[in-house]
N, C-alpha and C. Protein backbone atom coordinates (compact mmCIF):
# COMPACT_ATOMS: atom_id res chain seq x y z
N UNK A 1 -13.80 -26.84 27.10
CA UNK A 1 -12.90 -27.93 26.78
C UNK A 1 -13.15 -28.38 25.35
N UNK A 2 -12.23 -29.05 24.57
CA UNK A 2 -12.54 -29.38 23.25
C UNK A 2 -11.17 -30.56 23.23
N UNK A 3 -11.24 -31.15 21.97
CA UNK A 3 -10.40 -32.55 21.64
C UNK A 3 -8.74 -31.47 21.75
N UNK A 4 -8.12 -32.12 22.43
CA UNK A 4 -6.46 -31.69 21.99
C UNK A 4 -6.20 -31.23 23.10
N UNK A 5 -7.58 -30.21 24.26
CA UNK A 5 -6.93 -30.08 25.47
C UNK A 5 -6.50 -30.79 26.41
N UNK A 6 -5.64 -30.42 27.64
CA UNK A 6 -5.43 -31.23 28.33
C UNK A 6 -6.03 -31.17 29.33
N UNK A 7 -6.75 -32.22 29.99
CA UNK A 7 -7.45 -32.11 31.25
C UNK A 7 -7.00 -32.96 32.44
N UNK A 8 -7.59 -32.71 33.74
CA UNK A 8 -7.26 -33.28 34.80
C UNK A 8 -8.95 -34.04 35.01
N UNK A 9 -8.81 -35.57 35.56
CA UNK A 9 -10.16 -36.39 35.91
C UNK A 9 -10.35 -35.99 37.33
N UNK A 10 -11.41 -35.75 37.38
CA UNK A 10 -12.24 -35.30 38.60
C UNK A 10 -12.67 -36.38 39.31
N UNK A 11 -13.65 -37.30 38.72
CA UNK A 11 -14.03 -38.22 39.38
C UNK A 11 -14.56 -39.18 38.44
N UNK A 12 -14.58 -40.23 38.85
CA UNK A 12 -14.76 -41.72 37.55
C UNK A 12 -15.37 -42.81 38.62
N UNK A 13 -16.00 -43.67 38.01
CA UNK A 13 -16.89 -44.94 38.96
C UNK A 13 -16.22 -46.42 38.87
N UNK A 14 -16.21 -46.91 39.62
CA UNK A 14 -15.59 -48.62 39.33
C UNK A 14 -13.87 -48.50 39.29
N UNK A 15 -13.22 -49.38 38.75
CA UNK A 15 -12.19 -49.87 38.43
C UNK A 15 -11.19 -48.24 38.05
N UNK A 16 -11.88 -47.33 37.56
CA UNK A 16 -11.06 -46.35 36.78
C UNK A 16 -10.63 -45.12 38.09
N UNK A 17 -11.12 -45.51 39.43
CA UNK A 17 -11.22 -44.11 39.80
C UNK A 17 -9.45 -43.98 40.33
N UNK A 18 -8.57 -45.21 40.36
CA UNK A 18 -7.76 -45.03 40.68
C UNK A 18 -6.82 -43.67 39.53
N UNK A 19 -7.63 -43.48 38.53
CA UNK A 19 -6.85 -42.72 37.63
C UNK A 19 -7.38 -40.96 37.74
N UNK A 20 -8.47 -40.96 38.93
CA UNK A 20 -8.35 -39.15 39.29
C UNK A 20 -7.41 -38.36 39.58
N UNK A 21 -7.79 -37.48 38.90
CA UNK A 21 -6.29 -36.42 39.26
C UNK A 21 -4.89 -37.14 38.46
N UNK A 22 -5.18 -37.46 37.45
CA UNK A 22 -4.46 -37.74 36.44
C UNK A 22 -4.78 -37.16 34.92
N UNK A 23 -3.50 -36.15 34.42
CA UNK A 23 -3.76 -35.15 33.45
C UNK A 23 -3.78 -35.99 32.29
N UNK A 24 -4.83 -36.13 31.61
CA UNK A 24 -4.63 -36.30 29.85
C UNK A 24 -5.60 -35.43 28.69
N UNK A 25 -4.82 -35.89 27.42
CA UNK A 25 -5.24 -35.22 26.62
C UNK A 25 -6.75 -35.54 25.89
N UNK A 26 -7.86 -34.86 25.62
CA UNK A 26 -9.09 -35.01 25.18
C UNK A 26 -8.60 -35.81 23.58
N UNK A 27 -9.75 -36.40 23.57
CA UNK A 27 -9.68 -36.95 22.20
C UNK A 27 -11.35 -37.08 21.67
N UNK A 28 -11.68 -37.00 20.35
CA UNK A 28 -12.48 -37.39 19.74
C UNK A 28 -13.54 -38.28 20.35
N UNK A 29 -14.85 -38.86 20.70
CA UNK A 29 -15.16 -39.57 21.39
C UNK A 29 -15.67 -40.45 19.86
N UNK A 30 -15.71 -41.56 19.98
CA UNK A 30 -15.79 -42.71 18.44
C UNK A 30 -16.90 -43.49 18.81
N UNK A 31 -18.33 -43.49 18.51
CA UNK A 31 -19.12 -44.49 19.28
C UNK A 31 -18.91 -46.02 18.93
N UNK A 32 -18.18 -46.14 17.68
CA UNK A 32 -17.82 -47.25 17.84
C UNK A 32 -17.07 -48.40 18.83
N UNK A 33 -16.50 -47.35 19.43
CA UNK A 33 -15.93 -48.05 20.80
C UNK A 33 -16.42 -47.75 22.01
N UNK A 34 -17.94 -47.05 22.00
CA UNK A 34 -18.45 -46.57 23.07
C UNK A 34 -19.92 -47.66 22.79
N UNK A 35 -20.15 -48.61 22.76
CA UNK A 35 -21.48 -49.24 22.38
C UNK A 35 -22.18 -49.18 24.09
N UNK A 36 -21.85 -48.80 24.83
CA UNK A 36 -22.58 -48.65 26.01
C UNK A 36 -23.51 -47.48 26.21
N UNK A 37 -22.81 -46.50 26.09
CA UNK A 37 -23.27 -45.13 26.75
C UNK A 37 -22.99 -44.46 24.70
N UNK A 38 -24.25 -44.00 24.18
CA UNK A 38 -23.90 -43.41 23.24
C UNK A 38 -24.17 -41.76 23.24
N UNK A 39 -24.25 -41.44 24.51
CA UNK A 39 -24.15 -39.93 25.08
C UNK A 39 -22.71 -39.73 25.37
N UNK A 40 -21.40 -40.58 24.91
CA UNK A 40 -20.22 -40.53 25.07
C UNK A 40 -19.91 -38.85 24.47
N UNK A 41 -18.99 -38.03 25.53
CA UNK A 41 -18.52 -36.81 24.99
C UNK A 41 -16.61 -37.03 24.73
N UNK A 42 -16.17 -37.53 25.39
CA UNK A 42 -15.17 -37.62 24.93
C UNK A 42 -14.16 -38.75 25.21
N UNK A 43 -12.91 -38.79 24.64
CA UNK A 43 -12.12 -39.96 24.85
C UNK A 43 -11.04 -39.68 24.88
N UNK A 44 -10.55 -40.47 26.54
CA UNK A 44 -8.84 -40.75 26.43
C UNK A 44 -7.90 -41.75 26.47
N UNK A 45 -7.04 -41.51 26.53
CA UNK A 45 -6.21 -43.24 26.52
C UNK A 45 -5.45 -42.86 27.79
N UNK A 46 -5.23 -44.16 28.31
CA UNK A 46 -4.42 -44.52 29.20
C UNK A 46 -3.47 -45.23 29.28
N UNK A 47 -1.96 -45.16 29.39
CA UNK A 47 -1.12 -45.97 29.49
C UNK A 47 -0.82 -46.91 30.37
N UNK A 48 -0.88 -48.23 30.06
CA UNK A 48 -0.62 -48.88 31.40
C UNK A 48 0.14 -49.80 31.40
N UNK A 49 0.29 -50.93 32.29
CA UNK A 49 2.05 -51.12 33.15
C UNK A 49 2.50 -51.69 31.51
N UNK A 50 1.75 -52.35 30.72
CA UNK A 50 2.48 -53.08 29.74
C UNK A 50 2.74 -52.63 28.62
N UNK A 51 2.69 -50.91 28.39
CA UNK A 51 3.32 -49.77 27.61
C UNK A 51 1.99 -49.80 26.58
N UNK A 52 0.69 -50.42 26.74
CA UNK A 52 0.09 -50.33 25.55
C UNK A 52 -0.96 -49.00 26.22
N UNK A 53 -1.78 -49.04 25.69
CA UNK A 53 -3.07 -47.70 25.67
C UNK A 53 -4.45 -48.27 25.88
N UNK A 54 -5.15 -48.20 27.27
CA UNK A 54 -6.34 -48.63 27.15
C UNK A 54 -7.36 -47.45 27.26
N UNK A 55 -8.54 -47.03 26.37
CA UNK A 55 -9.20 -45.49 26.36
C UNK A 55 -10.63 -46.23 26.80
N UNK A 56 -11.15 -45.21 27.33
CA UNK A 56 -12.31 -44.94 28.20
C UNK A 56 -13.05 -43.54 27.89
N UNK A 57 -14.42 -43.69 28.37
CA UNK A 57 -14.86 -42.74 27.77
C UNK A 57 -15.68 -41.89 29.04
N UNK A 58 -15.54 -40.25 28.66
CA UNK A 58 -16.07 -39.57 29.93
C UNK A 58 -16.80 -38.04 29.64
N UNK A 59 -17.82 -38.03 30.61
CA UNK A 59 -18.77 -36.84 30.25
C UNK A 59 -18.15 -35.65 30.89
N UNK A 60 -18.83 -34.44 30.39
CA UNK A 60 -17.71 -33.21 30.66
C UNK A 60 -17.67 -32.97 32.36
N UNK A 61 -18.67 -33.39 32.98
CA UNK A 61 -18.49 -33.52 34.30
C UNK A 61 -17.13 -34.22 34.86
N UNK A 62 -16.73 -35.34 34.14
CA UNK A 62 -15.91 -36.17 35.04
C UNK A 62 -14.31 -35.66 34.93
N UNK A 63 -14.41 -34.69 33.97
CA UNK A 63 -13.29 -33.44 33.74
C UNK A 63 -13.27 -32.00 34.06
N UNK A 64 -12.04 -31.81 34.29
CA UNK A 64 -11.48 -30.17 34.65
C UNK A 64 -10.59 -30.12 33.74
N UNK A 65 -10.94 -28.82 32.94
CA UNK A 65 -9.78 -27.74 32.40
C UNK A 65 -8.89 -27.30 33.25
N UNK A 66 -7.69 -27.51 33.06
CA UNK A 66 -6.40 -27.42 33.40
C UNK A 66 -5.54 -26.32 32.66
């Protein structure tokens, strides 16, 4: 996997898991917006109900190549 592919989420913890098995595209992971976990591998955005983009960050486990 690398930034630009598209992947499918496997599995995610808390609030996000409603978004498994939902395809998006890899992005860059920025630790600036990762101040939690700075073993961050990558980043995607999510669209949600109010058309804006909220991104989250996920290790290559919590993705499948598609």
């Amino acid at each position: 996997m690398k930034v630009g592919d598209q992947v499918r989420i496997r599995s995610l913890s808390g609030s996000w898991n409603r978004k498994k098995g939902q395809v998006v595209k890899l992005a860059p992971c920025d630790s600036a917006l990762n101040k939690e976990k700075s073993s961050c591998e990558y980043l995607v955005s999510f669209e949600v109900s109010t058309g804006r983009y909220v991104s989250n960050w996920f290790m290559t486990n919590d993705l499948e190549a598609i």
